[in-house]
PDB file of N, CA and C in Angstrom:
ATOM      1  N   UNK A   1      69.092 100.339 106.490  1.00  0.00           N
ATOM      2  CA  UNK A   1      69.716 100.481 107.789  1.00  0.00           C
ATOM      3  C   UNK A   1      69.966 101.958 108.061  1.00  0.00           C
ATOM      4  N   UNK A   2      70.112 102.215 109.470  1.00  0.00           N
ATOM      5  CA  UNK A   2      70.312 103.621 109.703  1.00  0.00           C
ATOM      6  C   UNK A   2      71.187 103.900 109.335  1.00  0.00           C
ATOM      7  N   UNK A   3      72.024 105.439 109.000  1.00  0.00           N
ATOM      8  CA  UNK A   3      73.206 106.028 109.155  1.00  0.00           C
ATOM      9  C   UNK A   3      74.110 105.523 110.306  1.00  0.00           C
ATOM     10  N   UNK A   4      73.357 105.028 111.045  1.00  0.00           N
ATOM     11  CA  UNK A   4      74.558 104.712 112.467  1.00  0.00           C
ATOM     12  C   UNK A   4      75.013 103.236 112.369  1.00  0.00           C
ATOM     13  N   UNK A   5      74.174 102.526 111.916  1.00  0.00           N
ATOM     14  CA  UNK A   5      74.292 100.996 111.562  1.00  0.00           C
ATOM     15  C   UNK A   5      75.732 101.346 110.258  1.00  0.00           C
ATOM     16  N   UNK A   6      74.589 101.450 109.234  1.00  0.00           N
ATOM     17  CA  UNK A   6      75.981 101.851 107.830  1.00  0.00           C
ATOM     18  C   UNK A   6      77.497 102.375 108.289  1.00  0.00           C
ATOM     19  N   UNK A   7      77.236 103.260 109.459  1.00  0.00           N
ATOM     20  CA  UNK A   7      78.532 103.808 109.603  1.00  0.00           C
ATOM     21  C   UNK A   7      78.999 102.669 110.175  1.00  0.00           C
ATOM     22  N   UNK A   8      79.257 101.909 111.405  1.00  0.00           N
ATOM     23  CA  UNK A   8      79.229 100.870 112.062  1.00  0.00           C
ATOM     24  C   UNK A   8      80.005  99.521 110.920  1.00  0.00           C
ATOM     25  N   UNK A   9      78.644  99.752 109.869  1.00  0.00           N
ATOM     26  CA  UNK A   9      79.117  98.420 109.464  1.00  0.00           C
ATOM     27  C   UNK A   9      80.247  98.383 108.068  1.00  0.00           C
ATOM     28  N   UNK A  10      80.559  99.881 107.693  1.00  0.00           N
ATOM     29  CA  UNK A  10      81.678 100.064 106.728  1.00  0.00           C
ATOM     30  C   UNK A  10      82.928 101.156 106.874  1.00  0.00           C
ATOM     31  N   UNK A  11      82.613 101.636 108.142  1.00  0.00           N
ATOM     32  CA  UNK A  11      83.843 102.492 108.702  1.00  0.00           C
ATOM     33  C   UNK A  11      84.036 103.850 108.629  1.00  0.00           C
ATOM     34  N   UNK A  12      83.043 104.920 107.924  1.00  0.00           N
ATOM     35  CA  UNK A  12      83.023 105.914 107.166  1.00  0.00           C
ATOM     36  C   UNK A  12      82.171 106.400 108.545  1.00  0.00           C
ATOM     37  N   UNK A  13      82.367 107.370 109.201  1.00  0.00           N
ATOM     38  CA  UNK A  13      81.721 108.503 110.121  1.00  0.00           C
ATOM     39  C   UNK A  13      80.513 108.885 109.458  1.00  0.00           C
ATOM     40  N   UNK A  14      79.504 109.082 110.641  1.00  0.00           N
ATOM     41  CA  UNK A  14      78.243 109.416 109.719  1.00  0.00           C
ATOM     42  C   UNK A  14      78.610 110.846 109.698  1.00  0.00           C
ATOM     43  N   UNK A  15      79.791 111.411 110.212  1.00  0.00           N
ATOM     44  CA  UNK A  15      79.621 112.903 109.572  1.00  0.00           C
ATOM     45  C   UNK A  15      80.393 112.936 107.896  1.00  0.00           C
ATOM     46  N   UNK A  16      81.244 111.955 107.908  1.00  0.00           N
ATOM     47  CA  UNK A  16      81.788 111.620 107.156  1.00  0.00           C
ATOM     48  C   UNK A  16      80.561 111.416 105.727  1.00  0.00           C
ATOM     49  N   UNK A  17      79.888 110.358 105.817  1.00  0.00           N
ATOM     50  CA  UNK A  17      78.782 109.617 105.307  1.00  0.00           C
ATOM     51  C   UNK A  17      78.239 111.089 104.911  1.00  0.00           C
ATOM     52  N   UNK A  18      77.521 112.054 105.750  1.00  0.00           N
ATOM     53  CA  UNK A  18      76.355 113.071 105.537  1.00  0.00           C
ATOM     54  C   UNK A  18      77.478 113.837 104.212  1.00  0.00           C
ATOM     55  N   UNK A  19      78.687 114.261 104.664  1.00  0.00           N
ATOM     56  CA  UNK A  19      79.477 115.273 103.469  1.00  0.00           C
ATOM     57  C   UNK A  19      79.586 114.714 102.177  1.00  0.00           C
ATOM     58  N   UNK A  20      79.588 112.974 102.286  1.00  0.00           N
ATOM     59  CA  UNK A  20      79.795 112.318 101.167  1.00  0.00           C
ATOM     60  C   UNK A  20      78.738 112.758 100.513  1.00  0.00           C
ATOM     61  N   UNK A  21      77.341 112.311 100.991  1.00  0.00           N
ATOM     62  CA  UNK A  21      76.125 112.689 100.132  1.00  0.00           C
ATOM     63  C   UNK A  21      75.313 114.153  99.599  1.00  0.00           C
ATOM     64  N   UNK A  22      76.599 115.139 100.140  1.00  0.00           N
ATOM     65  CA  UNK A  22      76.231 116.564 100.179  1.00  0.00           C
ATOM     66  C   UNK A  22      76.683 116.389  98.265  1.00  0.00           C
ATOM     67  N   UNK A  23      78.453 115.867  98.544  1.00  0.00           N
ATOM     68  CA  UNK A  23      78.569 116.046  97.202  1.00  0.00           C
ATOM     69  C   UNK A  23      77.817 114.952  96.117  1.00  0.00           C
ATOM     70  N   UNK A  24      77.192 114.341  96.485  1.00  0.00           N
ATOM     71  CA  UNK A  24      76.378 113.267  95.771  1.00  0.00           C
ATOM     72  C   UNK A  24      77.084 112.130  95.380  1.00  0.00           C
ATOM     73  N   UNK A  25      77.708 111.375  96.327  1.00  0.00           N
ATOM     74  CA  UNK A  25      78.817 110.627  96.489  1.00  0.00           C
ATOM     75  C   UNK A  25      78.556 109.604  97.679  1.00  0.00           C
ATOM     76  N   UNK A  26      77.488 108.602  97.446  1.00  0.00           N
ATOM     77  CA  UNK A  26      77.545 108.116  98.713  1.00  0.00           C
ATOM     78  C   UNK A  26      75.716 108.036  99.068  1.00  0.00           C
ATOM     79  N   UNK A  27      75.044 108.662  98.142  1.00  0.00           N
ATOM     80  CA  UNK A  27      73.737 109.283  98.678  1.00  0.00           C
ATOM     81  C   UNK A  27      72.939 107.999  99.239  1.00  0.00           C
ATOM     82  N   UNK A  28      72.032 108.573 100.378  1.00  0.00           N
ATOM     83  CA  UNK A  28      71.725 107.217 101.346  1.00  0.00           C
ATOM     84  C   UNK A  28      70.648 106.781 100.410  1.00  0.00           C
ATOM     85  N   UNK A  29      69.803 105.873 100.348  1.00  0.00           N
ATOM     86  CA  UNK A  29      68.862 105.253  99.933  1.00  0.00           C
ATOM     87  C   UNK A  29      67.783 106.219 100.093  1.00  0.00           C
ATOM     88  N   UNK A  30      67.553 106.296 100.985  1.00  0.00           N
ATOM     89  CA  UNK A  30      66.021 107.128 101.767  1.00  0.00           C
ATOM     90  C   UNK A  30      66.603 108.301 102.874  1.00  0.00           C
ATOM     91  N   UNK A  31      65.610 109.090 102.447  1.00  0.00           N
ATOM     92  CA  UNK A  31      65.799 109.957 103.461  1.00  0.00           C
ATOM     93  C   UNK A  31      64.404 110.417 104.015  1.00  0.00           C
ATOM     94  N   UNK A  32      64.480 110.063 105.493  1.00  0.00           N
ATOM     95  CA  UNK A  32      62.675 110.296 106.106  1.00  0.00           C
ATOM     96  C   UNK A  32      62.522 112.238 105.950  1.00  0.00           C
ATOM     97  N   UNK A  33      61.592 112.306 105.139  1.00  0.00           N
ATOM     98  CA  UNK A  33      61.347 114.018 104.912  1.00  0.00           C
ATOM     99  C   UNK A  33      60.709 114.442 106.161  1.00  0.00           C
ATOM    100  N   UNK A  34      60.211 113.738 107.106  1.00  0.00           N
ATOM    101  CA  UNK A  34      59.977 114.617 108.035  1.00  0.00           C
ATOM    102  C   UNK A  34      61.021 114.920 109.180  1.00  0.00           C
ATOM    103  N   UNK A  35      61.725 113.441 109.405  1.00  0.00           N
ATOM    104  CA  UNK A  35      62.771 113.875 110.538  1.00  0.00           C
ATOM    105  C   UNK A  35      64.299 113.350 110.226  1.00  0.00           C
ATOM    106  N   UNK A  36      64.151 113.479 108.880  1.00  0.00           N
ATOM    107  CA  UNK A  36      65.885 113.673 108.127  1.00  0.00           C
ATOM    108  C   UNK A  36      66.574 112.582 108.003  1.00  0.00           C
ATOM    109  N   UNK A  37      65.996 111.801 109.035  1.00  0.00           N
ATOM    110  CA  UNK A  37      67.087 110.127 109.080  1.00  0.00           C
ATOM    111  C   UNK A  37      67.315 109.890 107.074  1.00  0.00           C
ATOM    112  N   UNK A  38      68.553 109.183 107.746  1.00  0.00           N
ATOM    113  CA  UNK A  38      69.110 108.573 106.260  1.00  0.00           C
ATOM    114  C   UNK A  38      69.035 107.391 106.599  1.00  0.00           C
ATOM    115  N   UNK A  39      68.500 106.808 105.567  1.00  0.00           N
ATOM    116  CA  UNK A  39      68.535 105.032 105.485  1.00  0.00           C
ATOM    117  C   UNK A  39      69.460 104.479 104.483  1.00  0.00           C
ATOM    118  N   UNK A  40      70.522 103.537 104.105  1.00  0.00           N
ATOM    119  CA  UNK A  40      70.946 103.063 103.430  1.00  0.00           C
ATOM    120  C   UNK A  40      70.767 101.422 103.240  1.00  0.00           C
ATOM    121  N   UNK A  41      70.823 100.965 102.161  1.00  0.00           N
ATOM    122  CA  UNK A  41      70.781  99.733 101.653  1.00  0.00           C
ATOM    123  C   UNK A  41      71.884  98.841 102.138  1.00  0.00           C
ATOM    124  N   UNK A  42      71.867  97.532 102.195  1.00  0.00           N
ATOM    125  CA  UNK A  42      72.744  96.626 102.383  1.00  0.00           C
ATOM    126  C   UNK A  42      73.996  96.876 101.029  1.00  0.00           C
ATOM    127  N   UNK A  43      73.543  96.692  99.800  1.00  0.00           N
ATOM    128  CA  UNK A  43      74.148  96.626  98.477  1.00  0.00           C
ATOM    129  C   UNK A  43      74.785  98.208  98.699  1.00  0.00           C
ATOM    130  N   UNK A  44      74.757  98.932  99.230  1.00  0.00           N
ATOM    131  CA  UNK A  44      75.891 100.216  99.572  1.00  0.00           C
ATOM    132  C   UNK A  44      76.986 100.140  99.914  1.00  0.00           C
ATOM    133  N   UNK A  45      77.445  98.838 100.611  1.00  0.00           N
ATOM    134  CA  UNK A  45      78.086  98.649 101.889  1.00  0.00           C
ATOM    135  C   UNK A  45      79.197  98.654 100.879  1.00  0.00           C
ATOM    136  N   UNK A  46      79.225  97.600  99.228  1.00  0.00           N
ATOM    137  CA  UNK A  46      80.340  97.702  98.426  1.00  0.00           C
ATOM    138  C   UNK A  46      80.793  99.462  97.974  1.00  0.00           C
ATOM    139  N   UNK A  47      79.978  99.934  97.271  1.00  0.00           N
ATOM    140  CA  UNK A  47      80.241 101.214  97.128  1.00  0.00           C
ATOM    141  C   UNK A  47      80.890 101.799  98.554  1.00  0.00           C
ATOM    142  N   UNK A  48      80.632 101.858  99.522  1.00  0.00           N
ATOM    143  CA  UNK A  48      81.025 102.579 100.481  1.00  0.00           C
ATOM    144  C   UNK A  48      82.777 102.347 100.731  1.00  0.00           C
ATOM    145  N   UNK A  49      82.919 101.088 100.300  1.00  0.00           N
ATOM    146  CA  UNK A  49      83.787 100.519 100.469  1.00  0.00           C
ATOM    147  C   UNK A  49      85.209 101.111  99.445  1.00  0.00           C
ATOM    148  N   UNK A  50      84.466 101.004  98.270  1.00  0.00           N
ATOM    149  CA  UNK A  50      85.308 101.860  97.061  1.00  0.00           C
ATOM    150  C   UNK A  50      85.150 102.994  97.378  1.00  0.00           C
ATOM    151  N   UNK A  51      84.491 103.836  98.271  1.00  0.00           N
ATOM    152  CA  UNK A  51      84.931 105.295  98.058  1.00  0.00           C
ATOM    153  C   UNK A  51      85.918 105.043  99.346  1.00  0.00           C
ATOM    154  N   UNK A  52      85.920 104.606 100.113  1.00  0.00           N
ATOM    155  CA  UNK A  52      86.817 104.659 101.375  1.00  0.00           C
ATOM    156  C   UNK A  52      88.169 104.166 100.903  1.00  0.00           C
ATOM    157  N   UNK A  53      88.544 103.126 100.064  1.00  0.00           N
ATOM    158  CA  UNK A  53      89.390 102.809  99.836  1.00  0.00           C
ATOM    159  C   UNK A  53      90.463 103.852  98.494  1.00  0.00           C
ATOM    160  N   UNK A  54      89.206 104.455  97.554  1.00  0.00           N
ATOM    161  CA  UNK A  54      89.589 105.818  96.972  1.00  0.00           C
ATOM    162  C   UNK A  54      90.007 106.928  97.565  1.00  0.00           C
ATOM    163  N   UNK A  55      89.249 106.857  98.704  1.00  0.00           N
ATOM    164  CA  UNK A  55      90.192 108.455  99.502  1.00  0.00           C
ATOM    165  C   UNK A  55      90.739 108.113 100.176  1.00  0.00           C
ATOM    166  N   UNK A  56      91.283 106.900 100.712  1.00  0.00           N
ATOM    167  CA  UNK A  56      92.805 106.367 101.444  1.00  0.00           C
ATOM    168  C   UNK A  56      93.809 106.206 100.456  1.00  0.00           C
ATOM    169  N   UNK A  57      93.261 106.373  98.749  1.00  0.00           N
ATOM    170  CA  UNK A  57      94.941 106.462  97.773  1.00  0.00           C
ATOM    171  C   UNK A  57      94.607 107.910  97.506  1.00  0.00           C
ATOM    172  N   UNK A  58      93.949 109.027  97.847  1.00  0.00           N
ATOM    173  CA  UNK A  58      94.467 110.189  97.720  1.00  0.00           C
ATOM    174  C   UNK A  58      93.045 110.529  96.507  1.00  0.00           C
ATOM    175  N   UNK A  59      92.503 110.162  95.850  1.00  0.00           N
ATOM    176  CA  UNK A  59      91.275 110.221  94.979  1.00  0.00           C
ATOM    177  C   UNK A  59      90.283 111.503  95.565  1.00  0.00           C
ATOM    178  N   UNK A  60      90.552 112.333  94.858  1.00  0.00           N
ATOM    179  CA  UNK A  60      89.529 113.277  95.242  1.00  0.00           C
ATOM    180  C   UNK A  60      87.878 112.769  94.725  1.00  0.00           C
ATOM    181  N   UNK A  61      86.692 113.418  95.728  1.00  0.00           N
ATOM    182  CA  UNK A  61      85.474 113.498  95.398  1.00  0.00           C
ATOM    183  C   UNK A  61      85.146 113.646  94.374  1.00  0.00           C
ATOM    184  N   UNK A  62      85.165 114.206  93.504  1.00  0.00           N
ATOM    185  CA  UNK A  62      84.882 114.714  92.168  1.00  0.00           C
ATOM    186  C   UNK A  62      85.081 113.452  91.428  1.00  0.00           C
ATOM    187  N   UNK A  63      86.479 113.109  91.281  1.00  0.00           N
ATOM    188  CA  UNK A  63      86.639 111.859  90.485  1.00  0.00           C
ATOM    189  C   UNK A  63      86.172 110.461  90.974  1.00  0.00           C
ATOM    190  N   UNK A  64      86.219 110.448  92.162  1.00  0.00           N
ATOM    191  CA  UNK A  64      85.418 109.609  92.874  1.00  0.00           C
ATOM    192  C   UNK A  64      84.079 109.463  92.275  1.00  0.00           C
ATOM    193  N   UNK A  65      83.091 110.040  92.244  1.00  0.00           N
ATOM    194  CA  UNK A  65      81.892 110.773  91.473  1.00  0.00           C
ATOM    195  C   UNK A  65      81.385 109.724  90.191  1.00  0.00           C
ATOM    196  N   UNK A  66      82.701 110.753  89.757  1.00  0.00           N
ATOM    197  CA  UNK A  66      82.279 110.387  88.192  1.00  0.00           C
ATOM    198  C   UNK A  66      82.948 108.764  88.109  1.00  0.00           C
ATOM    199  N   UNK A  67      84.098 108.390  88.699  1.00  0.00           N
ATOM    200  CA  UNK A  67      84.313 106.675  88.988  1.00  0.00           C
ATOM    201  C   UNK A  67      83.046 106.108  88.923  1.00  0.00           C
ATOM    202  N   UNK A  68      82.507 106.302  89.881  1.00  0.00           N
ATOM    203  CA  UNK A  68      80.898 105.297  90.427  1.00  0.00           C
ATOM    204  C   UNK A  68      79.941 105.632  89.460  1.00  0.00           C
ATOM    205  N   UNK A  69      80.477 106.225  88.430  1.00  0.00           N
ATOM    206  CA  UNK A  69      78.715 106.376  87.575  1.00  0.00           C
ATOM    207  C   UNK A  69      79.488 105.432  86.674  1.00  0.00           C
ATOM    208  N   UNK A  70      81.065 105.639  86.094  1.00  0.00           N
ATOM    209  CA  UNK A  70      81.264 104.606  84.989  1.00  0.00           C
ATOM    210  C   UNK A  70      82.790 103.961  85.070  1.00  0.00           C
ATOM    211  N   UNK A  71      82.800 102.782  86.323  1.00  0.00           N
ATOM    212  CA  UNK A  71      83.954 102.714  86.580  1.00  0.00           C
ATOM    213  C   UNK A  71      84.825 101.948  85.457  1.00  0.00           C
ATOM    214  N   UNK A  72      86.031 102.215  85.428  1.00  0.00           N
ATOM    215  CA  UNK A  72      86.988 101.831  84.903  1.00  0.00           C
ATOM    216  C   UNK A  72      88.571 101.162  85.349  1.00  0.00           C
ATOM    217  N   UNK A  73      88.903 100.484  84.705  1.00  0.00           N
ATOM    218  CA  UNK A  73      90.382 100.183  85.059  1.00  0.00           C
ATOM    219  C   UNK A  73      91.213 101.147  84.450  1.00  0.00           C
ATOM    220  N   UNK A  74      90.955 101.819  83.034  1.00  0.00           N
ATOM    221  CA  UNK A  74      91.609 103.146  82.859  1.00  0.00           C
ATOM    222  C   UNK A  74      92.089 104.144  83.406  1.00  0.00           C
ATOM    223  N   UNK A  75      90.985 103.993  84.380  1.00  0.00           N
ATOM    224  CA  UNK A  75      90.732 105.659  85.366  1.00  0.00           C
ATOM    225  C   UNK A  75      91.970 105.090  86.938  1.00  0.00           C
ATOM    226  N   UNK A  76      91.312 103.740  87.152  1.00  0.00           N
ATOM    227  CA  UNK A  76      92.288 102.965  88.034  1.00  0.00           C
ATOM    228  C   UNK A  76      94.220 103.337  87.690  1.00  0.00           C
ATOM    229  N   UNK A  77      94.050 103.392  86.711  1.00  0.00           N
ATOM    230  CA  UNK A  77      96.018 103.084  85.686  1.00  0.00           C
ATOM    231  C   UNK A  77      96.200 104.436  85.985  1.00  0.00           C
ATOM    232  N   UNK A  78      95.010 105.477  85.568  1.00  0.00           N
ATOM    233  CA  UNK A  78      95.453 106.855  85.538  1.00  0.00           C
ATOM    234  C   UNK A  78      96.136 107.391  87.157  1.00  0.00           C
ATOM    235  N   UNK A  79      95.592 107.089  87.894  1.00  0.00           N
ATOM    236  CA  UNK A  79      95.439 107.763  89.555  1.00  0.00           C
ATOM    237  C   UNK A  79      96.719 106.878  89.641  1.00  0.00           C
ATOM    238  N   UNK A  80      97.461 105.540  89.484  1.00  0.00           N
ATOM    239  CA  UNK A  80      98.423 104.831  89.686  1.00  0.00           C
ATOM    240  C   UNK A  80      99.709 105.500  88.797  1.00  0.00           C
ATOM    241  N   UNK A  81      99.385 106.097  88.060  1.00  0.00           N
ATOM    242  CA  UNK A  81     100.688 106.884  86.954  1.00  0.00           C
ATOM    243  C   UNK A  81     101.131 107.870  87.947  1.00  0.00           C
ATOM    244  N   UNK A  82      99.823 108.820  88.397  1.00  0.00           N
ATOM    245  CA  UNK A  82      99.789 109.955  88.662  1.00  0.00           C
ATOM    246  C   UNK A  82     100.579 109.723  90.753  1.00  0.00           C
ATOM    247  N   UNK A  83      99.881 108.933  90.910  1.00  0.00           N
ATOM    248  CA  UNK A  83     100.874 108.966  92.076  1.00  0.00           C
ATOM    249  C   UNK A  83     102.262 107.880  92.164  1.00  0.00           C
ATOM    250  N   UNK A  84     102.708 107.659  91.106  1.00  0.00           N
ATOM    251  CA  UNK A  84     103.809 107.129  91.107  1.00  0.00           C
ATOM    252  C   UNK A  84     105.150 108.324  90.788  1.00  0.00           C
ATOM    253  N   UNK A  85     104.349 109.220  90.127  1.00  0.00           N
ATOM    254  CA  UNK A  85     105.125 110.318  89.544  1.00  0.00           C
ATOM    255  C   UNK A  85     105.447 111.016  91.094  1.00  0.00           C
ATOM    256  N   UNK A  86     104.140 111.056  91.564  1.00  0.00           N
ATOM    257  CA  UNK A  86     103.856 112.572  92.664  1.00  0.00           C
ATOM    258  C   UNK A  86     105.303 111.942  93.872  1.00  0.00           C
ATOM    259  N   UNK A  87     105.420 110.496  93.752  1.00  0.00           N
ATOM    260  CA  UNK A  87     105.988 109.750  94.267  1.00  0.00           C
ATOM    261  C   UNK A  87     107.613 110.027  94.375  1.00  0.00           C
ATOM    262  N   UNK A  88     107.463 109.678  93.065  1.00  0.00           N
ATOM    263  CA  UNK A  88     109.113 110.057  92.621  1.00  0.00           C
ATOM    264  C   UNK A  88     109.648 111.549  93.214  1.00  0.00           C
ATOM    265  N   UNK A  89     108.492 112.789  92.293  1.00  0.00           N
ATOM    266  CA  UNK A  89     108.785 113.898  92.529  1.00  0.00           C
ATOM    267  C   UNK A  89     109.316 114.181  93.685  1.00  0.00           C
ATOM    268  N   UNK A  90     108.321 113.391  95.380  1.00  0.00           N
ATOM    269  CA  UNK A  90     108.952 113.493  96.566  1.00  0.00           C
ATOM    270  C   UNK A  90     110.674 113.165  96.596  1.00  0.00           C
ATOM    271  N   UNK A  91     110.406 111.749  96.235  1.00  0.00           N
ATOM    272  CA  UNK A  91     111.616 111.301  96.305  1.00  0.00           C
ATOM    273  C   UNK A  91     112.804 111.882  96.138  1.00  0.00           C
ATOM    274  N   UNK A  92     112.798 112.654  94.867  1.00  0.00           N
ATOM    275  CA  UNK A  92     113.774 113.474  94.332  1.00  0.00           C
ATOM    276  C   UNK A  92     114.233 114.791  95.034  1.00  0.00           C
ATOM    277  N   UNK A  93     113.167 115.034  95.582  1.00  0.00           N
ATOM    278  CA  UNK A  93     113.240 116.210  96.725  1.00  0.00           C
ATOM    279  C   UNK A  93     113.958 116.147  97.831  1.00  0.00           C
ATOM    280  N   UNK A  94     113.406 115.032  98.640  1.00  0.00           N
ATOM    281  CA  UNK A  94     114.050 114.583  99.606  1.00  0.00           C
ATOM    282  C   UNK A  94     115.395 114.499  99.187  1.00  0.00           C
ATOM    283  N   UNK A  95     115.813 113.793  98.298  1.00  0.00           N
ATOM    284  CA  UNK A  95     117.315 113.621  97.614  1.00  0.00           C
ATOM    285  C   UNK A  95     118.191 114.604  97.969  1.00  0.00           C
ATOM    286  N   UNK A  96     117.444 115.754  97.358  1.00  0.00           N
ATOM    287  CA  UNK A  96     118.355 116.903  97.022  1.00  0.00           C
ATOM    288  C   UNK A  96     118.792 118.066  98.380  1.00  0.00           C
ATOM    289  N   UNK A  97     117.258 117.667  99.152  1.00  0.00           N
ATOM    290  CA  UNK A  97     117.515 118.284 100.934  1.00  0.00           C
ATOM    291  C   UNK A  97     118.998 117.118 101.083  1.00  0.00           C
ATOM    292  N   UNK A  98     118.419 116.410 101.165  1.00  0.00           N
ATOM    293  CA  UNK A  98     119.792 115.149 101.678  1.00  0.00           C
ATOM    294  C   UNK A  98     120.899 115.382 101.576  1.00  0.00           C
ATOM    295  N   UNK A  99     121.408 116.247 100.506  1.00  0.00           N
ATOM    296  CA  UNK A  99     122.959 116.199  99.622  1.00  0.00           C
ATOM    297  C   UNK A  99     123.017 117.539 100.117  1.00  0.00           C
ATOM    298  N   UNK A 100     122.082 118.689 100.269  1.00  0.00           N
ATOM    299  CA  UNK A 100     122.494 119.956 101.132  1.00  0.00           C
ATOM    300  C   UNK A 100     122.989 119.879 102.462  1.00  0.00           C
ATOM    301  N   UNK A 101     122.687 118.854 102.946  1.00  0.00           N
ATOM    302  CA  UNK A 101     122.686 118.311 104.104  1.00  0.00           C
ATOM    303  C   UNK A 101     124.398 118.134 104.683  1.00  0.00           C
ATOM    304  N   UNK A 102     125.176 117.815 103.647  1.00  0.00           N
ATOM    305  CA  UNK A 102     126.157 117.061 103.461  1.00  0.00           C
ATOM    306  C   UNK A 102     127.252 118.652 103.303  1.00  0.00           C
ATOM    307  N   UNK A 103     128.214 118.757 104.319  1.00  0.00           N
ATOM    308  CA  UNK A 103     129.115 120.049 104.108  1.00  0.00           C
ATOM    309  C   UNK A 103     129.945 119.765 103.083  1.00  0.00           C
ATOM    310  N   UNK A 104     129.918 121.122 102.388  1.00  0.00           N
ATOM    311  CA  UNK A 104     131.634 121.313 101.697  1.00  0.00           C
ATOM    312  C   UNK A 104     131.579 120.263 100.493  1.00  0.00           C
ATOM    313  N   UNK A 105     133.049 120.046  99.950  1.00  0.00           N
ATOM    314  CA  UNK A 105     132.558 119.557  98.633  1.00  0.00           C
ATOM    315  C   UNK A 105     131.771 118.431  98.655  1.00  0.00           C
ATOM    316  N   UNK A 106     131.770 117.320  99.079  1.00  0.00           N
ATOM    317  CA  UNK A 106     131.218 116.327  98.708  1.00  0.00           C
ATOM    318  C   UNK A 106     129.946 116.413  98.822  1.00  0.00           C
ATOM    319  N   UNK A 107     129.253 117.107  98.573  1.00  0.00           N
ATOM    320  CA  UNK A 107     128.162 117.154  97.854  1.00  0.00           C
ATOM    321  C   UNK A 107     127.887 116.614  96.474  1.00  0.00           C
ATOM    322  N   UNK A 108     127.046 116.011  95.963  1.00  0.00           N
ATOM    323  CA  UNK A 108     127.275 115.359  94.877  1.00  0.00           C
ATOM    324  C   UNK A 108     125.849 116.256  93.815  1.00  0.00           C
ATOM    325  N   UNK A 109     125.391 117.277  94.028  1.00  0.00           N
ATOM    326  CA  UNK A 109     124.097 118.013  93.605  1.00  0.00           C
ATOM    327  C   UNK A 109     124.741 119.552  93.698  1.00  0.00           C
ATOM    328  N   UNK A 110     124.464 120.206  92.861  1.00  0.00           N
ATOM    329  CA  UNK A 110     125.317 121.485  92.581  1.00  0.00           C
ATOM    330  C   UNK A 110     123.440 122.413  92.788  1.00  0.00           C
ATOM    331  N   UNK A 111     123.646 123.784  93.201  1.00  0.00           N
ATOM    332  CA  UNK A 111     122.746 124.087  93.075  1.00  0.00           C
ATOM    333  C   UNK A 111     121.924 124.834  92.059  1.00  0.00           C
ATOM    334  N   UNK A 112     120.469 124.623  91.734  1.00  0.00           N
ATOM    335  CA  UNK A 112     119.912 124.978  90.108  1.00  0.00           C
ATOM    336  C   UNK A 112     119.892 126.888  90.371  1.00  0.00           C
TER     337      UNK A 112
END
């Protein structure tokens, strides 16, 4: 199917789609050497799907990448640690704006 179909039928912008396959992430099936069209496969549509759903939890390209050559539930646990932390870290932040927030003593956060 064309780039415009694929885009169409899994949600990813074909400008989107073209950067994916720059980093080799996404690469279309065929590409016509004389007038550039990208063709992709039906059986893409899953992959397309896992990278879209990887860079809506924050998954950079790179690891994305190397995911699709040897995926794992490891690698899954890892990115789930890592933004549970990044999570907190906010959290704690916000906290501490919060309690500055608050005049005079009752503040309950002293400053570091």
């Amino acid at each position: 199917m064309t780039i415009g179909e694929f885009s169409s039928r899994c949600g990813l912008s074909p400008k989107v789609l073209r950067s994916y396959a720059e980093v080799g992430v996404l690469v279309p099936a065929a590409v016509d050497s004389e007038s550039g069209y990208r063709y992709y496969e039906p059986g893409q549509l899953e992959q397309a799907e896992t990278v879209r759903l990887l860079r809506r939890a924050g998954v950079s390209l790179a690891d994305i990448g190397r995911f699709l050559g040897a995926p794992s539930a490891a690698a899954l646990e890892g990115w789930e640690r890592s933004l549970r932390a990044e999570t907190l870290s906010r959290r704690q932040a916000l906290a501490e704006v919060r309690c500055r927030l608050v005049p005079g003593p009752t503040r309950t956060r002293e400053r570091r």
